[in-house]
C-alpha atoms as a PDB file:
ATOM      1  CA  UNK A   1       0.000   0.000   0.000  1.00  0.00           C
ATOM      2  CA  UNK A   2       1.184   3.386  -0.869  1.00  0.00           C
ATOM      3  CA  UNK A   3       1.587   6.125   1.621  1.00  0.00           C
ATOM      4  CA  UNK A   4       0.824   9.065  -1.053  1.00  0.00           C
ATOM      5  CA  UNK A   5       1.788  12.459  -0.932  1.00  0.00           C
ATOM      6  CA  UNK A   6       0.246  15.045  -2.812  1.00  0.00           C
ATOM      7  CA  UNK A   7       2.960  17.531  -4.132  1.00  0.00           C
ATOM      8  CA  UNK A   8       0.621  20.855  -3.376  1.00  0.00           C
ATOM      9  CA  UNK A   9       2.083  22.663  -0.572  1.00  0.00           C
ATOM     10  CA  UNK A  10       0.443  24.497   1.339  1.00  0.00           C
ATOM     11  CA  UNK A  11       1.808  27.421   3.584  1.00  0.00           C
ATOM     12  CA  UNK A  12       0.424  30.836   5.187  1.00  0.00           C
ATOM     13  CA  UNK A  13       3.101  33.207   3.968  1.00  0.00           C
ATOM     14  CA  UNK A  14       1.955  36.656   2.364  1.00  0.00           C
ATOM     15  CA  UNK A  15       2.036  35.816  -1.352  1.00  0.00           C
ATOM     16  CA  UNK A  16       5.030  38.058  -2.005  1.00  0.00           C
ATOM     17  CA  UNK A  17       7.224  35.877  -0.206  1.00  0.00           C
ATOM     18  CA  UNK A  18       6.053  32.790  -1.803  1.00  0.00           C
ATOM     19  CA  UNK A  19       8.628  31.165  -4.248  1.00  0.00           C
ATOM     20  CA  UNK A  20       8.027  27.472  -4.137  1.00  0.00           C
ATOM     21  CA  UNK A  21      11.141  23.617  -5.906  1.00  0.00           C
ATOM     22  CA  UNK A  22      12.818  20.611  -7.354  1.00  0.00           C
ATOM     23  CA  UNK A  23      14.811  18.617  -5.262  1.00  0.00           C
ATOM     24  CA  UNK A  24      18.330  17.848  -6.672  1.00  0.00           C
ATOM     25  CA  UNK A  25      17.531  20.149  -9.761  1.00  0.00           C
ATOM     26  CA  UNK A  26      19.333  22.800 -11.215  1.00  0.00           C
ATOM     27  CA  UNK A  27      18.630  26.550 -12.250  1.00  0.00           C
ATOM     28  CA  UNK A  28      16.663  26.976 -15.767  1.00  0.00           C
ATOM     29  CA  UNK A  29      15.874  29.441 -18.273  1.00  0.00           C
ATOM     30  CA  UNK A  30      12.379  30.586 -18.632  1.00  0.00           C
ATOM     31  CA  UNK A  31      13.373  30.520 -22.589  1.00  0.00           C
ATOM     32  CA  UNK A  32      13.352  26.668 -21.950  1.00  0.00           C
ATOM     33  CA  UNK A  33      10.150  26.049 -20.181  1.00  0.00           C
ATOM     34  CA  UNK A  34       8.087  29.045 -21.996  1.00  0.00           C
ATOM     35  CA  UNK A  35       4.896  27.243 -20.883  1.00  0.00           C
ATOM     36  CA  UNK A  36       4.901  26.656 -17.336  1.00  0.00           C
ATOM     37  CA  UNK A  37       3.202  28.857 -15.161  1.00  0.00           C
ATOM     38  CA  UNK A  38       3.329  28.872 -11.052  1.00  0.00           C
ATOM     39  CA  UNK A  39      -0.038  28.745  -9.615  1.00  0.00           C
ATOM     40  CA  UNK A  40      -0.812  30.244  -6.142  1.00  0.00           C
ATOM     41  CA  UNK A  41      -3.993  29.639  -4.041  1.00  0.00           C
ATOM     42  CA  UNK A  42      -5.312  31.950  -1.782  1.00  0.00           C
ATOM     43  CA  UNK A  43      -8.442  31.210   0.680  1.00  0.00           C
ATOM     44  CA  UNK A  44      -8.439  33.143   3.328  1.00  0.00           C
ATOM     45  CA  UNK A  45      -5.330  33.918   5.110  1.00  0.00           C
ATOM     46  CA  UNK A  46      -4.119  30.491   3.414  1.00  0.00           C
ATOM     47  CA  UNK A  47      -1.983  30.304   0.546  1.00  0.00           C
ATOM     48  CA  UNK A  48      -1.132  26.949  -1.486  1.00  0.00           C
ATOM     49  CA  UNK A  49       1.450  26.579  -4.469  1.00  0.00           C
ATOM     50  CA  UNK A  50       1.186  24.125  -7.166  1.00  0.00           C
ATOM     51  CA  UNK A  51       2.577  23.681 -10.917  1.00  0.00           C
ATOM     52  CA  UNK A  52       0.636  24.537 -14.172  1.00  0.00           C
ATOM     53  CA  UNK A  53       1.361  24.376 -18.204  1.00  0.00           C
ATOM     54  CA  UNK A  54       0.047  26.864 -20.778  1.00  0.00           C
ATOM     55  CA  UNK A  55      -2.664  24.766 -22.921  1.00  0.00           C
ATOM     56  CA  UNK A  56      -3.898  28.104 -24.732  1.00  0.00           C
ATOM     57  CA  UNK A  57      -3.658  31.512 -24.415  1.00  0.00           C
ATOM     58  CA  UNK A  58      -6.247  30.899 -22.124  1.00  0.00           C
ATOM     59  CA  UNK A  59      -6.414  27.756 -20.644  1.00  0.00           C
ATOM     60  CA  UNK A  60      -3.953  26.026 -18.189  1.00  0.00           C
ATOM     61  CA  UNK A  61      -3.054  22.267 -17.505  1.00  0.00           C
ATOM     62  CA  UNK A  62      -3.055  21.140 -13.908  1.00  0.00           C
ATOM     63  CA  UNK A  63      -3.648  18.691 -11.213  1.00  0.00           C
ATOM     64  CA  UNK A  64      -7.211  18.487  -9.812  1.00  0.00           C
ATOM     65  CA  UNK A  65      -6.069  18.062  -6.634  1.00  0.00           C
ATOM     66  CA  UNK A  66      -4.157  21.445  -7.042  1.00  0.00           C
ATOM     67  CA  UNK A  67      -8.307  22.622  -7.489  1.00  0.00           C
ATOM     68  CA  UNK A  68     -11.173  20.422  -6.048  1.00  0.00           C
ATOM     69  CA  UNK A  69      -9.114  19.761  -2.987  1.00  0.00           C
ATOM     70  CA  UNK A  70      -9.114  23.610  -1.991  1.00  0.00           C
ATOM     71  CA  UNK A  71     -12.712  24.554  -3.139  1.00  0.00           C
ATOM     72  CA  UNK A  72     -14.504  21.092  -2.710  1.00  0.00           C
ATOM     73  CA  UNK A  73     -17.517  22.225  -4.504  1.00  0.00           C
ATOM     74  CA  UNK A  74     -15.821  22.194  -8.613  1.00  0.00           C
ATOM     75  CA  UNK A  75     -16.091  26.284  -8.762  1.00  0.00           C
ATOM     76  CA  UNK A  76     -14.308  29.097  -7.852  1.00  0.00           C
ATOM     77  CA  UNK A  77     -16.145  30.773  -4.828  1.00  0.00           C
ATOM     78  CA  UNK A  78     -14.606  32.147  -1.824  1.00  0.00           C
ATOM     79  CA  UNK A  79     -10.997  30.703  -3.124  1.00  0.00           C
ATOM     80  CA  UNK A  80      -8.833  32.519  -5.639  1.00  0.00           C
ATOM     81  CA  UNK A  81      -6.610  31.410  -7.905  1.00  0.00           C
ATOM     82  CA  UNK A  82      -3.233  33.715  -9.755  1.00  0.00           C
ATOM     83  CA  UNK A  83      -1.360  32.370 -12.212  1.00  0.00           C
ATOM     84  CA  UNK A  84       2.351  33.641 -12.689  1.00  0.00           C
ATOM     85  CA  UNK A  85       4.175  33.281 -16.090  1.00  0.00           C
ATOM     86  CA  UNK A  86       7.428  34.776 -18.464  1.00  0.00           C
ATOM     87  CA  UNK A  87      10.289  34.419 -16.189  1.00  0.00           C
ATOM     88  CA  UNK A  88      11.868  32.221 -13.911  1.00  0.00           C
ATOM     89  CA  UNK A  89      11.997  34.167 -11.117  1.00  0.00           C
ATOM     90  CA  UNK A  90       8.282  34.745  -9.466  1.00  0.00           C
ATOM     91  CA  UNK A  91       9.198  37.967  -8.089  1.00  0.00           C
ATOM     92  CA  UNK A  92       9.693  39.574 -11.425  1.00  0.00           C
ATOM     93  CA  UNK A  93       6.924  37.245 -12.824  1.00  0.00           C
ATOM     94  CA  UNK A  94       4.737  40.712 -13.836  1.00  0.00           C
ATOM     95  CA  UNK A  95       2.300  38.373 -16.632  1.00  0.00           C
ATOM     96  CA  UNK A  96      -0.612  37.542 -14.120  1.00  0.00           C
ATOM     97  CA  UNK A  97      -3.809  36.585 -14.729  1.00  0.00           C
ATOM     98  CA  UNK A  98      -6.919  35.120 -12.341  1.00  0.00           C
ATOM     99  CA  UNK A  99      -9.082  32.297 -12.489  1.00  0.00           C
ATOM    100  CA  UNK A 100     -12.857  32.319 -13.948  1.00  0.00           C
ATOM    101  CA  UNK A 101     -13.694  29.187 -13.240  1.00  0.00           C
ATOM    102  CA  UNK A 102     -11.930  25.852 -14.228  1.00  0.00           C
ATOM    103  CA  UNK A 103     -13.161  22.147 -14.903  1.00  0.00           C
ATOM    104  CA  UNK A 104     -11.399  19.244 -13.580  1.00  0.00           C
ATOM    105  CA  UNK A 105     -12.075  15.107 -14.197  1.00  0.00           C
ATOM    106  CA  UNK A 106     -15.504  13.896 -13.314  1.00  0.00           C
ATOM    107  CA  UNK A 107     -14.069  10.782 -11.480  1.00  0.00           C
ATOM    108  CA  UNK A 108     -11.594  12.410  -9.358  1.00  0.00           C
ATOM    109  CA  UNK A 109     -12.055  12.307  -5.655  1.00  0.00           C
ATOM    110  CA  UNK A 110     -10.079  13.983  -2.917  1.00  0.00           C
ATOM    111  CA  UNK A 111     -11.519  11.283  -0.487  1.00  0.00           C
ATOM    112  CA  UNK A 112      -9.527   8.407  -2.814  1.00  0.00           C
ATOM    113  CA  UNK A 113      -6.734   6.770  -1.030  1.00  0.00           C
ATOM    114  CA  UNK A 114      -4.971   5.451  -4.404  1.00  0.00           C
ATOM    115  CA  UNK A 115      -4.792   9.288  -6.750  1.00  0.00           C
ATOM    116  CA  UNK A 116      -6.141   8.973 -10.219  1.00  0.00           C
ATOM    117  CA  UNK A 117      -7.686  10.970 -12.689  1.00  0.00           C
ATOM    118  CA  UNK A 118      -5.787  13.949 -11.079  1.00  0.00           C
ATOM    119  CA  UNK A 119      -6.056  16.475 -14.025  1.00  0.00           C
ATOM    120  CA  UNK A 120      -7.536  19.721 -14.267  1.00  0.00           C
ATOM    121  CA  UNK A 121      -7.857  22.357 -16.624  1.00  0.00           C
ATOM    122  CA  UNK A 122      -8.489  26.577 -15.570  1.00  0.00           C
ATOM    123  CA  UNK A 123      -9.743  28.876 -17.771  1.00  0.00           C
ATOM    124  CA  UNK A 124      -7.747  32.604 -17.395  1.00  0.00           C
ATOM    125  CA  UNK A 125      -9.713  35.862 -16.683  1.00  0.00           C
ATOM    126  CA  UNK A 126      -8.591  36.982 -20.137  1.00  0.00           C
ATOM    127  CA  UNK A 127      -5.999  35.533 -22.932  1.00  0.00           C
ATOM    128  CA  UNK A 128      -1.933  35.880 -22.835  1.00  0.00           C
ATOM    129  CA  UNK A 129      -0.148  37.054 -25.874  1.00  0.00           C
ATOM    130  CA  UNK A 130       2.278  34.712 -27.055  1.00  0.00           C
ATOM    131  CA  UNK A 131       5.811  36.076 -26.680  1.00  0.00           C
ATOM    132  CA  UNK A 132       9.336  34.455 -26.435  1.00  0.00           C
ATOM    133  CA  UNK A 133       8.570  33.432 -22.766  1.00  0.00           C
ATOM    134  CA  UNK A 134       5.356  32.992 -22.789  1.00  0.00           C
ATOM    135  CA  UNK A 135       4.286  30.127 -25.384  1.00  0.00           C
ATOM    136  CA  UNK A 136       1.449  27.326 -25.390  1.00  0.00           C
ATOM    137  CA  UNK A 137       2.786  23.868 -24.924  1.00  0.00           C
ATOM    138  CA  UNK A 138       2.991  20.888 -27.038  1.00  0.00           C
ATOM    139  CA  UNK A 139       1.411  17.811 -25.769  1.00  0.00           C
ATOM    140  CA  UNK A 140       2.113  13.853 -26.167  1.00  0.00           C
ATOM    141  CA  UNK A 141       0.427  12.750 -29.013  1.00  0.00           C
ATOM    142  CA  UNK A 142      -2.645  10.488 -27.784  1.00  0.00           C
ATOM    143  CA  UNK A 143      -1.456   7.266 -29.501  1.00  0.00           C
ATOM    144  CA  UNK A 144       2.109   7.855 -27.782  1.00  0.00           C
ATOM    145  CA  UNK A 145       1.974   4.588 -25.328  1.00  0.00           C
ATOM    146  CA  UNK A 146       5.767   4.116 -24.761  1.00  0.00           C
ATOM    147  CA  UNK A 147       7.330   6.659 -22.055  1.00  0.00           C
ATOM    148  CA  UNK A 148       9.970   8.594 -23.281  1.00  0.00           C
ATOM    149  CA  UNK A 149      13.361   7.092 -20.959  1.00  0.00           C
ATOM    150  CA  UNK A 150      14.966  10.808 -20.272  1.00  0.00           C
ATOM    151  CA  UNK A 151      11.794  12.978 -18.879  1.00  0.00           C
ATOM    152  CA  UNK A 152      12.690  16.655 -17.591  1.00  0.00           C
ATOM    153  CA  UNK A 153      10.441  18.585 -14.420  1.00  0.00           C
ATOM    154  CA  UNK A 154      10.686  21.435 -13.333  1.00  0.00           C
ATOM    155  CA  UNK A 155       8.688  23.960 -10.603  1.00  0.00           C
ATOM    156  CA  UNK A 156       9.346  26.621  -7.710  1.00  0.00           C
ATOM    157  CA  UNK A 157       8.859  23.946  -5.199  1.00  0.00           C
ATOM    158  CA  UNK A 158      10.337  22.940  -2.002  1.00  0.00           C
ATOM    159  CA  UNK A 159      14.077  21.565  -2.218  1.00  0.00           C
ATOM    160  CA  UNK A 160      14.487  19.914   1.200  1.00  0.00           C
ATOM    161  CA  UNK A 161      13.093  16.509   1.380  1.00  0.00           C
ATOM    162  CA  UNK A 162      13.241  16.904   4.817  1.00  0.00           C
ATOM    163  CA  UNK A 163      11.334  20.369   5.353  1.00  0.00           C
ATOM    164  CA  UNK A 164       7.787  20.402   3.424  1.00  0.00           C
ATOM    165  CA  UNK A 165       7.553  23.935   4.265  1.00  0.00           C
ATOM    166  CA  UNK A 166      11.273  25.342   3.604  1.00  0.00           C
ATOM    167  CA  UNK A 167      14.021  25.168   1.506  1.00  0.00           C
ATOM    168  CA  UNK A 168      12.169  26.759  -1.325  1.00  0.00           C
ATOM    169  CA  UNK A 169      13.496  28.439  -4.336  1.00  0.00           C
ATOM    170  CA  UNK A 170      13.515  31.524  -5.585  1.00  0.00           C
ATOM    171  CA  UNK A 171      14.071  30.477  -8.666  1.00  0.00           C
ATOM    172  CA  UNK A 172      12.711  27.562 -11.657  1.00  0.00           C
ATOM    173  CA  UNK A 173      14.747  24.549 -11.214  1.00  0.00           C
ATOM    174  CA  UNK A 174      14.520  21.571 -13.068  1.00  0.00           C
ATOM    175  CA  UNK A 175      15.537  17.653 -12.874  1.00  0.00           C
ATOM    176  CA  UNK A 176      16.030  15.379 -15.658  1.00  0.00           C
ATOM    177  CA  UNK A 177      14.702  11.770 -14.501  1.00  0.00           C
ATOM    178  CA  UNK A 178      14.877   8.574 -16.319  1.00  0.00           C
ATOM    179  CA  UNK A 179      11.263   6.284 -16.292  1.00  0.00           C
ATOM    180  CA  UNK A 180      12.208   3.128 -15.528  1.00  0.00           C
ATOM    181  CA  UNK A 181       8.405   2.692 -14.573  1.00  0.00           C
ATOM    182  CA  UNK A 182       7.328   1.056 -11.280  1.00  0.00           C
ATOM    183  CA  UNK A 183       5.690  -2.150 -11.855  1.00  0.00           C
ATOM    184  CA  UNK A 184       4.156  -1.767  -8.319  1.00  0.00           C
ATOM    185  CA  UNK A 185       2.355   1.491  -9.986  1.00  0.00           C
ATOM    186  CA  UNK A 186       0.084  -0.219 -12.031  1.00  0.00           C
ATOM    187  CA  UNK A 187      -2.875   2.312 -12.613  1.00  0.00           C
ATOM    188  CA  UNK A 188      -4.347   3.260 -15.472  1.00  0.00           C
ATOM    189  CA  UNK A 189      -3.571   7.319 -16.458  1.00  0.00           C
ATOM    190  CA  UNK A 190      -0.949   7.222 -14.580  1.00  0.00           C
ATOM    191  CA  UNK A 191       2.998   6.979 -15.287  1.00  0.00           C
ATOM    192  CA  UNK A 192       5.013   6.458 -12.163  1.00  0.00           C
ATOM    193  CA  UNK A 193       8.726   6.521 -11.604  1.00  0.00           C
ATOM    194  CA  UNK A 194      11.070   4.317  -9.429  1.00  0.00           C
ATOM    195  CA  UNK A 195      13.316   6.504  -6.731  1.00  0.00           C
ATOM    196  CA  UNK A 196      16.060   8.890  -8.031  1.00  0.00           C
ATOM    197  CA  UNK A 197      18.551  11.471  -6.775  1.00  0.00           C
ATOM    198  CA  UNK A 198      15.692  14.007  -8.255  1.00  0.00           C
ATOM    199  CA  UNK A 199      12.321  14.576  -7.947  1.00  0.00           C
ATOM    200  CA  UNK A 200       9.816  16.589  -8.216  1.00  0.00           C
ATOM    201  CA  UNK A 201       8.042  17.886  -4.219  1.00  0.00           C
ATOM    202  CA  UNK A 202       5.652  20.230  -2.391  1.00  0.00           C
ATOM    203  CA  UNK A 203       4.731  23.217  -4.761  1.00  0.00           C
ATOM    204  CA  UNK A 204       5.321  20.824  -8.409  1.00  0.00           C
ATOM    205  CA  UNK A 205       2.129  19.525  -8.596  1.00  0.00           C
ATOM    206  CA  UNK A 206       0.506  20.243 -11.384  1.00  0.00           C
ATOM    207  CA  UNK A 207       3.761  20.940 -13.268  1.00  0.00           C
ATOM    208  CA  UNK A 208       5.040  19.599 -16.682  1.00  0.00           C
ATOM    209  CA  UNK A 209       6.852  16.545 -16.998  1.00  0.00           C
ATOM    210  CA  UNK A 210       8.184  16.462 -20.386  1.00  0.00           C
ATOM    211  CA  UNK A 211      10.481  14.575 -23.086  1.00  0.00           C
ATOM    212  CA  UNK A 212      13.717  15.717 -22.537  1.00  0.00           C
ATOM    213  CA  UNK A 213      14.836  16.337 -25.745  1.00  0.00           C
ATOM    214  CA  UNK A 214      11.437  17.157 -27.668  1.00  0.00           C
ATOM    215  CA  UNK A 215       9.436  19.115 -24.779  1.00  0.00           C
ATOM    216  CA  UNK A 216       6.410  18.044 -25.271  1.00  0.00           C
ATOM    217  CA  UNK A 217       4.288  17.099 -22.344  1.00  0.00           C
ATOM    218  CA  UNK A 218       4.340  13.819 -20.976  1.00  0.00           C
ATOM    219  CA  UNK A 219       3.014  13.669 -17.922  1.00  0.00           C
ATOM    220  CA  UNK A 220       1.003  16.324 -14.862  1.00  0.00           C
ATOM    221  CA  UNK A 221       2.711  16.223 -11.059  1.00  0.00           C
ATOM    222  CA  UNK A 222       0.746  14.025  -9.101  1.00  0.00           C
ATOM    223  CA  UNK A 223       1.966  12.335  -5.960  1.00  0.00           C
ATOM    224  CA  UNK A 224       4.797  10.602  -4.499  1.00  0.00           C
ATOM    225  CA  UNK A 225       4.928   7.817  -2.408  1.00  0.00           C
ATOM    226  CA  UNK A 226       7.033   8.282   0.851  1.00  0.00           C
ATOM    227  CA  UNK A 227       7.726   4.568   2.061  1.00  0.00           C
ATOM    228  CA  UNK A 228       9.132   3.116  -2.052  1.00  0.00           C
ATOM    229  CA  UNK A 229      10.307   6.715  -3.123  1.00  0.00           C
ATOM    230  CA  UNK A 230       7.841   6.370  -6.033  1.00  0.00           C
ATOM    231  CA  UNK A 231       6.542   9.455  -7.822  1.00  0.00           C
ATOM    232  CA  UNK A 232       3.353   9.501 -10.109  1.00  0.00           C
ATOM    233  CA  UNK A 233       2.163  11.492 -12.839  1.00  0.00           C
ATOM    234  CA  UNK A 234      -0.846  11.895 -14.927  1.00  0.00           C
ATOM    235  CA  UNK A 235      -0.149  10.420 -18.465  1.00  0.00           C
ATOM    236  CA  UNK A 236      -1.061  13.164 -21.236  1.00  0.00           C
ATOM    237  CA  UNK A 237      -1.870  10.547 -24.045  1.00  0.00           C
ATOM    238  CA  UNK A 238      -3.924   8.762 -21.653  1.00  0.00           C
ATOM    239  CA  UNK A 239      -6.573  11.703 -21.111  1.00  0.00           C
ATOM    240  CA  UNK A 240      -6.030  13.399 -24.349  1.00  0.00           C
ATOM    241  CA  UNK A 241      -9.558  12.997 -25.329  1.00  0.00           C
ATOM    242  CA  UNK A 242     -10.482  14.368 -22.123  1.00  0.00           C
ATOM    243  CA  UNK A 243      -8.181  17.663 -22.519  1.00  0.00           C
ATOM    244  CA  UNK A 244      -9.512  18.316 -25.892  1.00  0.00           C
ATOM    245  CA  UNK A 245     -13.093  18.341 -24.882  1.00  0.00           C
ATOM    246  CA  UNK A 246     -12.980  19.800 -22.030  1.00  0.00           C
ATOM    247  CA  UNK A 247     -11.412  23.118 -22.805  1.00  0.00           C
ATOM    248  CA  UNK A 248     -13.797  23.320 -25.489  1.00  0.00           C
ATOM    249  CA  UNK A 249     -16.139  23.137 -23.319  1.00  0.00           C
ATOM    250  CA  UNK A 250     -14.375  26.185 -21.360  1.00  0.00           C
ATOM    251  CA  UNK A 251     -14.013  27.724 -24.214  1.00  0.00           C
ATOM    252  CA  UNK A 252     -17.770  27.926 -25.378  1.00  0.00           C
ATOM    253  CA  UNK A 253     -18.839  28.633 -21.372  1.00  0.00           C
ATOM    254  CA  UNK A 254     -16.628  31.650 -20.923  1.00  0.00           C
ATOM    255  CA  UNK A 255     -15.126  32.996 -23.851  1.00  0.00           C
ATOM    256  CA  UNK A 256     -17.301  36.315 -23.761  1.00  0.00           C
ATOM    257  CA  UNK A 257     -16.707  36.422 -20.064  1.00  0.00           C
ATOM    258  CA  UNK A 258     -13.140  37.587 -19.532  1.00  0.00           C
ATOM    259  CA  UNK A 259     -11.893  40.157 -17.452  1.00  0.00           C
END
């Protein structure tokens, strides 16, 4: 049985001082990961960080538990949602935008001891313009079974395994991982990886995981499993159907709503 970890993190710092990790990664360029964007949730005087990926220039991929586990209810109300994108660094991070509303799998459950169908998708206030550090990202194709063996992650989230709430960055970081997939991890949707020197933590969920060498999306943050060192990930080609008709379905609800 797998003692899971969700890799939101949760803290009750003023949102300026908030710059959540990778453990074991390195410093990257913004120029690299043009697509990911750092999302912070606020309800009340709690604030939460998690990972996200620019679907559209209005649309964002994340985890649901990054969503339904904070407002319960599938809606924004009474929670808030900023999304942070164009450089590295969060405190010069100037692109923000809010959350209308956001849609996340049918079939997910916060009350599930085993996480699956942990994807979610948010639909921005009003569209980004596409710009060298701010671009859309490329997904898995659906019929892409085979995991790529070098997979790249990267986040603002915690770096010390052994402080959940410190050791943060100020910076991106990423971690190149190989797949070697757990047997043990047998669940549909989801790709997990056995233990390495780097890994995605607290504040990554909902981040990209993506080939190394092409970019494109794999897989979404998910969990990690704190007794076998396991991490888990949301397969892309495995809800691709799902992503396509679902921000469609954003699309036609709140196009003419934006901010």
């Amino acid at each position: 049985m797998f003692q899971i970890f969700l890799l939101s993190v949760a803290v009750t710092a003023s949102a300026d001082k908030m710059s959540p990790f990778i453990v074991g990664g390195s410093e990257v360029s913004i120029n690299d990961w043009s697509f990911i964007a750092f999302v912070q949730i606020t309800d009340g005087p709690n604030v939460a960080a998690c990972g996200g990926s620019l679907l559209s220039s209005q649309t964002v991929l994340t985890a649901a538990h990054c969503l339904d586990d904070f407002t319960k209810k599938k809606k924004v109300k009474g929670v808030s949602f900023r999304i942070y994108m164009g450089h590295s660094s969060l405190e010069q991070a100037k692109l923000t935008r809010s959350v209308l509303n956001y849609e996340s799998h049918r079939n997910y459950s916060p009350d599930d001891v085993i996480v699956t169908f942990d994807i979610g998708i948010m639909f921005l206030s009003r569209p980004v313009k596409f710009r060298s550090k701010v671009q859309k990202v490329i997904l898995q194709p659906k019929f892409s079974a085979r995991v790529d063996k070098k997979l790249a992650v990267a986040g603002w989230g915690n770096t010390d395994l052994n402080d959940a709430k410190g050791g943060i960055s100020t910076r991106l970081k990423a971690v190149v991982m190989s797949s070697n997939p757990n047997k043990k991890c047998n669940l549909n949707g989801v790709i997990c990886t056995t233990p390495q020197k780097g890994f995605p933590y607290t504040g990554d969920s909902g981040g990209p995981m993506v080939n190394a060498k092409t970019h494109r999306q794999v897989g979404i943050v998910s969990f990690r499993d704190m007794e076998t060192g396991v991490t888990g990930f949301t397969s892309i080609p495995y809800y691709w159907d799902w992503i396509e008709k679902t921000q469609l379905k954003l699309f036609k609800r709140f196009c003419k709503k934006g901010k």
